[in-house]
C-alpha atoms as a PDB file:
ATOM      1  CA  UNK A   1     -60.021  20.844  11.214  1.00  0.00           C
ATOM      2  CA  UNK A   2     -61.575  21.929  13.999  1.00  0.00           C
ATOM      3  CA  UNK A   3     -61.155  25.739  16.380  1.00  0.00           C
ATOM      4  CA  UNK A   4     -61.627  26.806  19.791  1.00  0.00           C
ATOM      5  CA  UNK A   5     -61.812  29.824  21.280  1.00  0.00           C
ATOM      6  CA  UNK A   6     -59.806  31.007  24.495  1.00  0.00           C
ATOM      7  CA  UNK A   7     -60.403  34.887  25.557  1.00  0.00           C
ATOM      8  CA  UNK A   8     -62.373  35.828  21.975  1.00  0.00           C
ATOM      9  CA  UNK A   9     -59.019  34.579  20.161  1.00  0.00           C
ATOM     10  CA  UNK A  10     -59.483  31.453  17.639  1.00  0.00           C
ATOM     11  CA  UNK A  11     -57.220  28.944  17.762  1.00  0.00           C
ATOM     12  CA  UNK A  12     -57.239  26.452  14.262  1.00  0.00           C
ATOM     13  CA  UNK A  13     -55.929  22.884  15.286  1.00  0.00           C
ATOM     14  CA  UNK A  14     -54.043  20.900  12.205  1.00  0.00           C
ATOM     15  CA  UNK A  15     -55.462  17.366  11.854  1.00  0.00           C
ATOM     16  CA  UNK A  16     -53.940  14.509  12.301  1.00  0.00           C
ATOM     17  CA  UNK A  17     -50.977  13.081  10.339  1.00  0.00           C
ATOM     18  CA  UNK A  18     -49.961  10.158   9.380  1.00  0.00           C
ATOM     19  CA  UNK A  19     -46.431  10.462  10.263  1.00  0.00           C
ATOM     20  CA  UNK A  20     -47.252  11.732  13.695  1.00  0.00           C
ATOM     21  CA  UNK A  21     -45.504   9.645  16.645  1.00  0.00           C
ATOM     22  CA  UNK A  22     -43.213   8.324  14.277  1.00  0.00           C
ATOM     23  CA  UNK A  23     -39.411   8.821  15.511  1.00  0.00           C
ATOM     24  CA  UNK A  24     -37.050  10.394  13.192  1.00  0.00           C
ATOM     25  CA  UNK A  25     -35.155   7.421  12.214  1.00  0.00           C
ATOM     26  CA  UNK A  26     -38.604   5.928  11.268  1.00  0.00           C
ATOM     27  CA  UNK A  27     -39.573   9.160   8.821  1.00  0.00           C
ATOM     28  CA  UNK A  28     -36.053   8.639   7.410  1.00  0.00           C
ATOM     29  CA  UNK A  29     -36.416   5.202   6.455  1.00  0.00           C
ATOM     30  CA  UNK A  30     -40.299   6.386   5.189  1.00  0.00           C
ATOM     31  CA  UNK A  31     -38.823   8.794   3.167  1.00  0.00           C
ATOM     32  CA  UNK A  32     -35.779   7.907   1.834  1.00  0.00           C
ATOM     33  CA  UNK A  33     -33.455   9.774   3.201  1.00  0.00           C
ATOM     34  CA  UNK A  34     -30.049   9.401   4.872  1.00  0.00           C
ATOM     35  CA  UNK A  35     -27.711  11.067   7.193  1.00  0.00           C
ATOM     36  CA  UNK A  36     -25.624  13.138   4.800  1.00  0.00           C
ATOM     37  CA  UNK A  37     -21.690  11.929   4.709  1.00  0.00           C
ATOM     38  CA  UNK A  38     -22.639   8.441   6.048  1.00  0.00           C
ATOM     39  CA  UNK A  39     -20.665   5.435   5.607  1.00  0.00           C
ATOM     40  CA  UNK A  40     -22.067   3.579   2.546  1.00  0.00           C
ATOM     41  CA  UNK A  41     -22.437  -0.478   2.763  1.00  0.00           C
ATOM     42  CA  UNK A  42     -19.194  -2.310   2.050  1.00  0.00           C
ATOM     43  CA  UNK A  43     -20.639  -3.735  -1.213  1.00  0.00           C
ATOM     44  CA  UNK A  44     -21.980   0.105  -2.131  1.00  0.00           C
ATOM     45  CA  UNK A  45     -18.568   1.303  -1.450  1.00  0.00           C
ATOM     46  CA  UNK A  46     -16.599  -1.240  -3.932  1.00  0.00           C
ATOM     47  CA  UNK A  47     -18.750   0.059  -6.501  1.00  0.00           C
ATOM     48  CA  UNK A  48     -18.889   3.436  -5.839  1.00  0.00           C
ATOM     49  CA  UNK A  49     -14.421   3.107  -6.109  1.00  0.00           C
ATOM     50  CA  UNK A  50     -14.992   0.818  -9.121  1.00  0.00           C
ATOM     51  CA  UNK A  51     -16.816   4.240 -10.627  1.00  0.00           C
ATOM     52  CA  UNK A  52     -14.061   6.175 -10.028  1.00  0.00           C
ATOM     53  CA  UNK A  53     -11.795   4.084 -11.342  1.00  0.00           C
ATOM     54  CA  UNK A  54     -10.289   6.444 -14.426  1.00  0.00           C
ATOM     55  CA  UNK A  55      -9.831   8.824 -11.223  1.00  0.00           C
ATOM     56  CA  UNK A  56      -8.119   6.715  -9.434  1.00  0.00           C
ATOM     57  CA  UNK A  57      -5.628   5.499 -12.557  1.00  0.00           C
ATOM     58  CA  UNK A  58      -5.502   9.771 -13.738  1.00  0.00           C
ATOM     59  CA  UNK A  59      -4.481  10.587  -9.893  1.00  0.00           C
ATOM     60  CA  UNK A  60      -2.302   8.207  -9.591  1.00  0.00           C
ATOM     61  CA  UNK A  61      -0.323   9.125 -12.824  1.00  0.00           C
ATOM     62  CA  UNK A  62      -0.391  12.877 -12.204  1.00  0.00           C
ATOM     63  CA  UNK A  63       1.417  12.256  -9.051  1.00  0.00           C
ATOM     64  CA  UNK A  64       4.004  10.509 -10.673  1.00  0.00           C
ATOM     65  CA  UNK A  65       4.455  13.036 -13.044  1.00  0.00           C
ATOM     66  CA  UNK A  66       4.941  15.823 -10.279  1.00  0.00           C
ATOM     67  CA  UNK A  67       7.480  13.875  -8.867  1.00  0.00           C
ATOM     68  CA  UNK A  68      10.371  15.170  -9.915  1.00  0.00           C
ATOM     69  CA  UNK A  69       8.649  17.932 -12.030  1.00  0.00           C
ATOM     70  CA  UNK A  70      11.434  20.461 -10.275  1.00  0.00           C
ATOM     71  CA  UNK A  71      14.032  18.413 -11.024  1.00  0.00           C
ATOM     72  CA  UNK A  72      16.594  18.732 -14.031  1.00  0.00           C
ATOM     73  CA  UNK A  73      16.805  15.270 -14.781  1.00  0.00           C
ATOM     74  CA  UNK A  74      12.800  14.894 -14.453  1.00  0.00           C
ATOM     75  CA  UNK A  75      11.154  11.380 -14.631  1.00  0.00           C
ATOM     76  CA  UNK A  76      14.928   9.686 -14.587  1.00  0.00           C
ATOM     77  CA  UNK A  77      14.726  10.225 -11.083  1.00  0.00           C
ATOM     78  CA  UNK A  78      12.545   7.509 -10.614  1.00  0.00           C
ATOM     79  CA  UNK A  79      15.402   4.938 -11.804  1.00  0.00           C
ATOM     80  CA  UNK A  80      18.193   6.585 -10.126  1.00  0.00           C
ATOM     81  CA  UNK A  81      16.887   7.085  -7.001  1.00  0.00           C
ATOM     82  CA  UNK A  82      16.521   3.183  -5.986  1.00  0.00           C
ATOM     83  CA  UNK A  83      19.968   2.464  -7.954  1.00  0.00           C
ATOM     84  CA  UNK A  84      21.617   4.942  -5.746  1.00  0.00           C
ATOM     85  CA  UNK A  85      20.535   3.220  -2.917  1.00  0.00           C
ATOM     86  CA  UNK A  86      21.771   0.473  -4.151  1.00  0.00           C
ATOM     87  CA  UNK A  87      25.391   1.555  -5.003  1.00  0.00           C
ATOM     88  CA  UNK A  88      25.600   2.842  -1.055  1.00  0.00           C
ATOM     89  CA  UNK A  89      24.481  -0.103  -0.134  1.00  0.00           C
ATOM     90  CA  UNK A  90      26.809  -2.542  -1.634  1.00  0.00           C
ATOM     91  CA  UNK A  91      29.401  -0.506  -1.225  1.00  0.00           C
ATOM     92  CA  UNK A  92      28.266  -0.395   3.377  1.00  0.00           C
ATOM     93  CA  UNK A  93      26.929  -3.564   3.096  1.00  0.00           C
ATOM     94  CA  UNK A  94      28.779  -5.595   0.233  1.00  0.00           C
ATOM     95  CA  UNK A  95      32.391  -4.395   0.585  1.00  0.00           C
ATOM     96  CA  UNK A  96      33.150  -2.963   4.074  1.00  0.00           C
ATOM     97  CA  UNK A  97      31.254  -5.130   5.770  1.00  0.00           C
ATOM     98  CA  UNK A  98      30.794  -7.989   3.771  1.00  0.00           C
ATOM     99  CA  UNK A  99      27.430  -9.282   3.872  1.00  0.00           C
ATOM    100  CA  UNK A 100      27.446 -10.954   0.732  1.00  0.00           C
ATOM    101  CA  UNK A 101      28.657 -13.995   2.057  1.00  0.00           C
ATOM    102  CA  UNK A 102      26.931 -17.692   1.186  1.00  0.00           C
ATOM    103  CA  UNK A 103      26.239 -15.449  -2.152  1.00  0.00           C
ATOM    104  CA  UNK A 104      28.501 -16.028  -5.516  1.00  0.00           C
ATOM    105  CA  UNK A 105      30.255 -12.610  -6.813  1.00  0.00           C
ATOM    106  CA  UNK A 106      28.109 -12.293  -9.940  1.00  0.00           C
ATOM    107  CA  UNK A 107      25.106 -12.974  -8.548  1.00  0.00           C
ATOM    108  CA  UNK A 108      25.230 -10.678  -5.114  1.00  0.00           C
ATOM    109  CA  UNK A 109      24.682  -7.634  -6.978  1.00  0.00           C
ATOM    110  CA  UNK A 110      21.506  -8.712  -8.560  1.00  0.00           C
ATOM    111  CA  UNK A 111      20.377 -10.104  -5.532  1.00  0.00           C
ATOM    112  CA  UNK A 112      21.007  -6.307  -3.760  1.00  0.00           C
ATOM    113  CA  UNK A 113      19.435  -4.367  -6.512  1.00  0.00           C
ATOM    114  CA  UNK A 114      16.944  -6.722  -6.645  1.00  0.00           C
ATOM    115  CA  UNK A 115      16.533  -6.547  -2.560  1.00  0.00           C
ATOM    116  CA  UNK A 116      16.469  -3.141  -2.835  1.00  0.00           C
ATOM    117  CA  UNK A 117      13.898  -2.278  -5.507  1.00  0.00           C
ATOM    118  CA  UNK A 118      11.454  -4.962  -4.010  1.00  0.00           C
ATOM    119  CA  UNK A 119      11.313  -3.215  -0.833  1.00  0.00           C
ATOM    120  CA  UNK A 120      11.140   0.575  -1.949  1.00  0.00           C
ATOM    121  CA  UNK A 121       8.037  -0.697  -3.437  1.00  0.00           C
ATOM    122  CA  UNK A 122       6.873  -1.185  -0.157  1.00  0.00           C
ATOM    123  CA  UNK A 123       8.258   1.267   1.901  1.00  0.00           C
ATOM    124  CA  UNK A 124       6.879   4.050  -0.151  1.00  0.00           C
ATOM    125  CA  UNK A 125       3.626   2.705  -0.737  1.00  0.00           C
ATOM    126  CA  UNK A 126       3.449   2.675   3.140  1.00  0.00           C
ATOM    127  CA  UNK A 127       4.615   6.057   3.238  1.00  0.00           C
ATOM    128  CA  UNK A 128       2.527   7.650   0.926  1.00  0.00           C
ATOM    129  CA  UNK A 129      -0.247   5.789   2.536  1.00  0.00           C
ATOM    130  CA  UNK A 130       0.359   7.498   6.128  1.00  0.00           C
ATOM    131  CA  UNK A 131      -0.161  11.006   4.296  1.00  0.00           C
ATOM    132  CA  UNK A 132      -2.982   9.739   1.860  1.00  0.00           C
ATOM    133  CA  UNK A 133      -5.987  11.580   4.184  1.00  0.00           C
ATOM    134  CA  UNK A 134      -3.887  13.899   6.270  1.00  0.00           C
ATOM    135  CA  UNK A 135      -1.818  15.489   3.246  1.00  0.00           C
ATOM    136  CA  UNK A 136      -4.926  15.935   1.151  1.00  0.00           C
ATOM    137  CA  UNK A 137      -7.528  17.560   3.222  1.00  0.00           C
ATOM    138  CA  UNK A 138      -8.671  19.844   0.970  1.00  0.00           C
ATOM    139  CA  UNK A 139      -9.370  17.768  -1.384  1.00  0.00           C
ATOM    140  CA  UNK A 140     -11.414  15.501   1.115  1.00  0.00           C
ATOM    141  CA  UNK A 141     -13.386  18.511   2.614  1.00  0.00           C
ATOM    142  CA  UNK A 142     -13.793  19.883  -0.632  1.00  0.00           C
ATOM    143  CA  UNK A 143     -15.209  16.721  -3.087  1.00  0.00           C
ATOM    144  CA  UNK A 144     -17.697  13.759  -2.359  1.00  0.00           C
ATOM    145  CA  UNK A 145     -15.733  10.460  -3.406  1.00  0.00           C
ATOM    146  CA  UNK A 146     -14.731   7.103  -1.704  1.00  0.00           C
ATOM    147  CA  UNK A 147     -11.622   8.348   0.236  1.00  0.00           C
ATOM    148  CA  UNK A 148     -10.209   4.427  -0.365  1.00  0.00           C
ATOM    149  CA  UNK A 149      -9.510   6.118  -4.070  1.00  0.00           C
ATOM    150  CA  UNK A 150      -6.501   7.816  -2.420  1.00  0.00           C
ATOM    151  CA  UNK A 151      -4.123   5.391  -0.731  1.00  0.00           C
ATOM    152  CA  UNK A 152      -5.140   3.402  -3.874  1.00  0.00           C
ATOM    153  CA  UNK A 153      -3.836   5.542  -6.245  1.00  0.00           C
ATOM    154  CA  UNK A 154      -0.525   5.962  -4.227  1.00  0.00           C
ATOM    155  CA  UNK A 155       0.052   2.341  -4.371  1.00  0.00           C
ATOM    156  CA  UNK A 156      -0.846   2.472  -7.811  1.00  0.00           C
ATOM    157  CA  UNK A 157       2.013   5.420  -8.390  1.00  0.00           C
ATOM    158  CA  UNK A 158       4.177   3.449  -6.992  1.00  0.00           C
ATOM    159  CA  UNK A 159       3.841   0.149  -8.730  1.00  0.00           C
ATOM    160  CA  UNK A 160       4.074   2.352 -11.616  1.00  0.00           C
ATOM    161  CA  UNK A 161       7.183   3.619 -11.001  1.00  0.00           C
ATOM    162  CA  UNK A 162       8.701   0.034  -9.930  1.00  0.00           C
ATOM    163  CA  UNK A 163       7.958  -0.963 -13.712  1.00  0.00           C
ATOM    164  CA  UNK A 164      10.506   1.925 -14.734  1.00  0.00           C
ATOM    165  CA  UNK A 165      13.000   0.591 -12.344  1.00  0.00           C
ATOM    166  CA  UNK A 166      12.569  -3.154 -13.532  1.00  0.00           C
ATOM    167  CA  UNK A 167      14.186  -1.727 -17.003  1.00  0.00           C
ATOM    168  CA  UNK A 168      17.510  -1.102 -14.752  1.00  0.00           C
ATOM    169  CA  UNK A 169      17.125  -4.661 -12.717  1.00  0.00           C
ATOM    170  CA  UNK A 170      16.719  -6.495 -16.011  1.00  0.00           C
ATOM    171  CA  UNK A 171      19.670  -4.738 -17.372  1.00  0.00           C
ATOM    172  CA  UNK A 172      21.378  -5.381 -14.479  1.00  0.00           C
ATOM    173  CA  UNK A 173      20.563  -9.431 -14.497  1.00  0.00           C
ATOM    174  CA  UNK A 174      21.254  -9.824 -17.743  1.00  0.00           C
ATOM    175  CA  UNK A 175      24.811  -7.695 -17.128  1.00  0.00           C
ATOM    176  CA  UNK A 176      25.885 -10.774 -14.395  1.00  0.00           C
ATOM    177  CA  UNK A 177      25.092 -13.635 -16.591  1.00  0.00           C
ATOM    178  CA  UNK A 178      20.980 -14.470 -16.234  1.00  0.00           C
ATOM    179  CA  UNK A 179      19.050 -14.509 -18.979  1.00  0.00           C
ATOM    180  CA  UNK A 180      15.442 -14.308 -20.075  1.00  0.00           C
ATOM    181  CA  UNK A 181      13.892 -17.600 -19.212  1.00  0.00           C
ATOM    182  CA  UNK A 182      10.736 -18.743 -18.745  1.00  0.00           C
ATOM    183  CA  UNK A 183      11.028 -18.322 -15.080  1.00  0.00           C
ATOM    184  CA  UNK A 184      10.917 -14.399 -15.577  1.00  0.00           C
ATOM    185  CA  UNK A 185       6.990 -14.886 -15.646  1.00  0.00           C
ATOM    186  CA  UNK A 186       7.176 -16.021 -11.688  1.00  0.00           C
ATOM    187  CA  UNK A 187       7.870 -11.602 -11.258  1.00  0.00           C
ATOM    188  CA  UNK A 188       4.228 -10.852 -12.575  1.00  0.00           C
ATOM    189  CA  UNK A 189       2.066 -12.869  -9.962  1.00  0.00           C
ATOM    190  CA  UNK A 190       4.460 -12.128  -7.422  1.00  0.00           C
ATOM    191  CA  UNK A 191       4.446  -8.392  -8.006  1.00  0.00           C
ATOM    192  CA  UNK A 192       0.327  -8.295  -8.437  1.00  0.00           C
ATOM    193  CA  UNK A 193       0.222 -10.311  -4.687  1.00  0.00           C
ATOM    194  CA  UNK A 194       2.836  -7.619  -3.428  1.00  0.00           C
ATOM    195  CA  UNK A 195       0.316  -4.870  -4.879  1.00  0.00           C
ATOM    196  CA  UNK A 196      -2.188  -6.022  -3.136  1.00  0.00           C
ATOM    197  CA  UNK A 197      -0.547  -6.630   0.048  1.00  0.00           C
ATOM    198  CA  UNK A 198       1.104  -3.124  -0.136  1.00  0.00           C
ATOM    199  CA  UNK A 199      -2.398  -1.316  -0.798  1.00  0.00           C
ATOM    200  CA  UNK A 200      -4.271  -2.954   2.014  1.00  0.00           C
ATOM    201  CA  UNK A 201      -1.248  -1.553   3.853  1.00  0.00           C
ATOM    202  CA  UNK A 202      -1.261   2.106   2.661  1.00  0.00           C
ATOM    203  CA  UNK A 203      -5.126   2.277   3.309  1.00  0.00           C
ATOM    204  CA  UNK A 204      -4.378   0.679   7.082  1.00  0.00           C
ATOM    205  CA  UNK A 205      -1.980   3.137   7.209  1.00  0.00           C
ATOM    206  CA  UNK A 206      -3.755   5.881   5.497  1.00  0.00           C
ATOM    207  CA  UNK A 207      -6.300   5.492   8.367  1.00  0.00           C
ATOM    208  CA  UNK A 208      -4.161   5.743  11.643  1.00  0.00           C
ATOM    209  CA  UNK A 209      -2.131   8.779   9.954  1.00  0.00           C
ATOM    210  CA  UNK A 210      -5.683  10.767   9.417  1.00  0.00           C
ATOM    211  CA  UNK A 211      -5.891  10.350  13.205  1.00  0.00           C
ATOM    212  CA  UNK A 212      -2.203  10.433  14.287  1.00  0.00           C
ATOM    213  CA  UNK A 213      -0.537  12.615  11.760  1.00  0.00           C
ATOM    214  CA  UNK A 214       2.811  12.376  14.047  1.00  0.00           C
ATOM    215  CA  UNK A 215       2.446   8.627  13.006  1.00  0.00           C
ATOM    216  CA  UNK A 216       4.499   9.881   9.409  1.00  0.00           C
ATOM    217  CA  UNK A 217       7.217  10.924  11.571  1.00  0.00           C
ATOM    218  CA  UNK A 218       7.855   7.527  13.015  1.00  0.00           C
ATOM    219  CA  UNK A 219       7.015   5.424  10.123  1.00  0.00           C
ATOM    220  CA  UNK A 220      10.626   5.916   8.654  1.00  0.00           C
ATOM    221  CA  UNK A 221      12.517   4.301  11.767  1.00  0.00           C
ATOM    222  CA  UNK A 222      10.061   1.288  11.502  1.00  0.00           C
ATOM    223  CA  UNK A 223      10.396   0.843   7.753  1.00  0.00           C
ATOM    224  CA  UNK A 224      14.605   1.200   8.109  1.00  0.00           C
ATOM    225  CA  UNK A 225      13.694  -1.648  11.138  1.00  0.00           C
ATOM    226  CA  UNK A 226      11.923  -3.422   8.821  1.00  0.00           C
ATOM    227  CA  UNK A 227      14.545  -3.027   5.654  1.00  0.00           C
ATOM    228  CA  UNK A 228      17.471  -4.458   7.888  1.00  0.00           C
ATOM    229  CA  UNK A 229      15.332  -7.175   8.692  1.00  0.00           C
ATOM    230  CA  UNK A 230      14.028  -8.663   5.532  1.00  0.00           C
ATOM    231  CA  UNK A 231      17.625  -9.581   4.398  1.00  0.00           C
ATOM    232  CA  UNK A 232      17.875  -6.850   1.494  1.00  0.00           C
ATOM    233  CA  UNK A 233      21.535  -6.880   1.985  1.00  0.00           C
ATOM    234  CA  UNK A 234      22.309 -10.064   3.013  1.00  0.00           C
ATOM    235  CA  UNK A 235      20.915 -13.749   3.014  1.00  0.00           C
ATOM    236  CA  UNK A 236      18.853 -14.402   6.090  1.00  0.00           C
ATOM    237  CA  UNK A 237      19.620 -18.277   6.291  1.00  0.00           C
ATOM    238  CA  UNK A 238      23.103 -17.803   5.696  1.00  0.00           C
ATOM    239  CA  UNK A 239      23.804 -14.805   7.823  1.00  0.00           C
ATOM    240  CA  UNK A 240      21.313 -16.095  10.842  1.00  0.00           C
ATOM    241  CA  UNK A 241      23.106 -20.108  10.566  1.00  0.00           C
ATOM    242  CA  UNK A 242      24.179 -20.081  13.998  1.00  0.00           C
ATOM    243  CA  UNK A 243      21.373 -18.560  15.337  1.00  0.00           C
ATOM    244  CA  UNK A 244      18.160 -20.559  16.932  1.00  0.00           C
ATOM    245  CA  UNK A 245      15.866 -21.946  13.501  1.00  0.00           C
ATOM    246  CA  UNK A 246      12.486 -20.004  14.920  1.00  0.00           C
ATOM    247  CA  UNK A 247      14.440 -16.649  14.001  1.00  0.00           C
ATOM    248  CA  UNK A 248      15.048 -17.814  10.672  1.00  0.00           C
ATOM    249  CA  UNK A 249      11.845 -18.531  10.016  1.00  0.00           C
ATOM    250  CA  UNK A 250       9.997 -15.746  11.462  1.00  0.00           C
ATOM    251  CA  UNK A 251      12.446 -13.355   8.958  1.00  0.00           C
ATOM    252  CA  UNK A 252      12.639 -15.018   6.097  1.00  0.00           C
ATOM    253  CA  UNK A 253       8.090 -15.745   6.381  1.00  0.00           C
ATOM    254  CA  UNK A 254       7.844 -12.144   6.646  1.00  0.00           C
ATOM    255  CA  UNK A 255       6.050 -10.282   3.526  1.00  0.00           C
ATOM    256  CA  UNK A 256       8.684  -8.226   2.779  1.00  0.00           C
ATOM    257  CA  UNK A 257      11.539 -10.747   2.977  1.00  0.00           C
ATOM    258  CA  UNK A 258       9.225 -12.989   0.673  1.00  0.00           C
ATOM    259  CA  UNK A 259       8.228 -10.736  -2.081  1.00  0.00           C
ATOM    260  CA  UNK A 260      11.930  -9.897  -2.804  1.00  0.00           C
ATOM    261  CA  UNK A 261      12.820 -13.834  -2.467  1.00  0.00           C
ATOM    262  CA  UNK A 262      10.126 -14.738  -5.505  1.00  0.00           C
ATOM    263  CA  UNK A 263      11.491 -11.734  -7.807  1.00  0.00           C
ATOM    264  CA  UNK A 264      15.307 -12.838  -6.980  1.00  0.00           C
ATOM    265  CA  UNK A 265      14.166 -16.660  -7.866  1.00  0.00           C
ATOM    266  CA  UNK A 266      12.203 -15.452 -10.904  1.00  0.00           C
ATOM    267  CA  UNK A 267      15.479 -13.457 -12.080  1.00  0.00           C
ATOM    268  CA  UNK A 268      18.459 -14.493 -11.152  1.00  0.00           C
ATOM    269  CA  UNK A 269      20.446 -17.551 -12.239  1.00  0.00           C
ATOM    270  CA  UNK A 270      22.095 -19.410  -9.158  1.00  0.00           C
ATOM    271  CA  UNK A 271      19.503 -18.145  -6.557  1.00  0.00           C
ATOM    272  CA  UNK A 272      17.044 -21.556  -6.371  1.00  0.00           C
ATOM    273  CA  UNK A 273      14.615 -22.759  -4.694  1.00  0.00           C
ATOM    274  CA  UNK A 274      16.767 -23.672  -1.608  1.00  0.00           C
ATOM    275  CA  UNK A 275      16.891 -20.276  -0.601  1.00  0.00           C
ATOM    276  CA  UNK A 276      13.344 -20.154  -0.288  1.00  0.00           C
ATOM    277  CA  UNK A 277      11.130 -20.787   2.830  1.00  0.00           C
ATOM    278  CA  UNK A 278       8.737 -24.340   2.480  1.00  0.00           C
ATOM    279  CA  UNK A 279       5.317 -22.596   0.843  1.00  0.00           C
ATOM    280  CA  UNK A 280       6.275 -19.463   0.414  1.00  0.00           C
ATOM    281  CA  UNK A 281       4.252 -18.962  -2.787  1.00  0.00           C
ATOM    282  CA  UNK A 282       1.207 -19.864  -0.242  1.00  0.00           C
ATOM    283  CA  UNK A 283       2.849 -17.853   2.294  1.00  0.00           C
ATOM    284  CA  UNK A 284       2.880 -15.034  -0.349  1.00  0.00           C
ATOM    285  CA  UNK A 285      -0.809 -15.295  -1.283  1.00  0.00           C
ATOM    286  CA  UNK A 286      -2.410 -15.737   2.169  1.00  0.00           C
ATOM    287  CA  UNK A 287      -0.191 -12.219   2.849  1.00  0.00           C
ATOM    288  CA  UNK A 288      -1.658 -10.743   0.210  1.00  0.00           C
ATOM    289  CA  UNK A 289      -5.275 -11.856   0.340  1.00  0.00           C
ATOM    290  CA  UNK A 290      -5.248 -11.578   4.168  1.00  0.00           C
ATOM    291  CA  UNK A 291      -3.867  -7.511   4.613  1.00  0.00           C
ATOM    292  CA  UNK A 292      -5.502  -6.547   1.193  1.00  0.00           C
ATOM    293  CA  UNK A 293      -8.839  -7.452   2.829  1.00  0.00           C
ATOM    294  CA  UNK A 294      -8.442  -6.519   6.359  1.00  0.00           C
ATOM    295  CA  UNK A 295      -6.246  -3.256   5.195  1.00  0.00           C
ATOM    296  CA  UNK A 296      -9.319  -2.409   2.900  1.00  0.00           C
ATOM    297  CA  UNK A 297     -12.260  -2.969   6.022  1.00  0.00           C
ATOM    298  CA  UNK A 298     -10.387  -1.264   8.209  1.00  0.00           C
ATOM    299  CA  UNK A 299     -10.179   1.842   6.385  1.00  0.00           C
ATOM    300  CA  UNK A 300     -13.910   1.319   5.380  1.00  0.00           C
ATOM    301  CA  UNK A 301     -15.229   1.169   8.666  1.00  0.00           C
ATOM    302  CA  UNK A 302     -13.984   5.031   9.471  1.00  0.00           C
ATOM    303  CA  UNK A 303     -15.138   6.389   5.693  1.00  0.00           C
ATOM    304  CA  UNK A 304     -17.602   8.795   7.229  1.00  0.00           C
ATOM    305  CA  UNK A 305     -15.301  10.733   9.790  1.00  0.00           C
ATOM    306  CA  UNK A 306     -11.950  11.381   7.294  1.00  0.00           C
ATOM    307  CA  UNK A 307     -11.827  15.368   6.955  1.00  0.00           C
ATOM    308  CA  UNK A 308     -13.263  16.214   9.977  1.00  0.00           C
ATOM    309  CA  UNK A 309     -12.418  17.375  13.411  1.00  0.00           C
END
């Protein structure tokens, strides 16, 4: 240490250190430290949402709970709801205007409820997923976690409550003549690939409704868009026979449209395999595997700015 002296005042000079001249990004990475709220590493953030697993499962079944907590008939809800829809359905769709054609009396109203229950799996994952971030901000701003643990658990909810309505649509098969068989099995891969395509949807989702929070106004027109084209009410080959092949295809390959196809072959008697698109189990997995994944990055890569602004 050394001093000099200007006009009879001493001044003391600190010596040298050994972190002088280094930039700031250089003493962080000396030191350990990191900018706080950072996005962690993809691999870091799997297991960091692996961690919070029992979170995730607790949230999820919470939520399902509060539901219908204000309602008289409570948790029942969750069955009636999608078998409601289905009644005004068949009775638009099946009787006035007669969209059941190409499809045999007792097996059309399988094949609606079926149609029906399929895709209200995932139209409300998507919708929950638009308000995942945006309808929970105070829990974002107030707690540390992966935010990928809500849309998650909102797919999770509602998987959950699809296994309550499967009671009604096995009911219902067996009420129009098809039985347990060992074809019943095809509904559990087929469901787990929908899962996974309907949760890398919610978190895509989840994402652009943080930023757009109008975005959960739209959403219902394009799901209802969506619904009428997936051939919930009607068959797509049948109904679309005098129409150009291409548009066939391009409805009957989309996600939706497949998912309920594979559950209708799995369950029903009468509804076989010519009803279904070449590959579609392949078609079914590549959906799943490809929007999981990219629904999942996507979210990722804007971890660090949910909450704020």
């Amino acid at each position: 240490m050394s001093d000099t002296t200007h006009g009879g005042a001493v001044a003391l000079s600190s010596p040298p250190s050994a972190d002088d001249g280094l930039s700031p990004a250089e003493l962080a990475a000396k030191y350990g430290l990191a900018v706080s709220g950072a996005r962690p590493g993809l691999r870091e953030y799997v297991r960091q949402l692996q961690g919070r697993r029992h979170f995730i499962l607790a949230f999820s079944r919470a939520k399902l709970t509060a539901q219908y907590s204000q309602a008289k008939l409570g948790q029942l809800w969750q069955v009636a709801t999608p078998l409601l829809n289905a009644a005004v359905y068949f009775l638009i769709f099946g009787l006035i205007l007669g969209t059941r054609k190409g499809i045999p009396q007792e097996v059309f109203i399988p094949f609606l409820v079926t149609g029906v229950f399929v895709f209200t799996f995932t139209q409300s994952s998507v919708m929950a997923g638009v308000r995942a971030i945006s309808g929970n901000l105070g829990l974002v701003r107030a707690l540390h976690f992966p935010r990928a643990a809500l849309p998650i658990s909102f797919s999770l909810q509602q998987l959950q409550q699809l296994l309550y309505s499967m009671i009604v649509l096995v009911a219902v098969t067996v009420g129009f003549g098809s039985y347990p068989r060992l074809s019943w099995l095809l509904v559990i891969p087929a469901l787990a690939m929908q899962f996974f395509f309907n949760t890398g949807l919610a978190l895509a989702m989840a994402r652009m409704g943080a930023k757009t929070p109008d975005l959960a106004q739209l959403m219902p027109f394009i799901m209802r868009t969506w619904m009428y084209a997936s051939g919930v009410m009607f068959s797509i080959p049948v109904m679309l026979a005098d129409r150009p092949a291409w548009i066939t295809d391009v409805l009957q390959y989309n996600p939706a449209a497949i998912y309920m196809d594979l559950v209708r072959f799995a369950l029903i008697d009468g509804y076989g395999s010519e009803n279904l698109p070449d590959h579609v189990w392949a078609a079914a997995l590549a959906w799943s595997v490809v929007v999981g994944i990219a629904g999942f990055v996507y979210f990722w890569k804007a971890e660090e700015r949910y909450g704020r602004g």
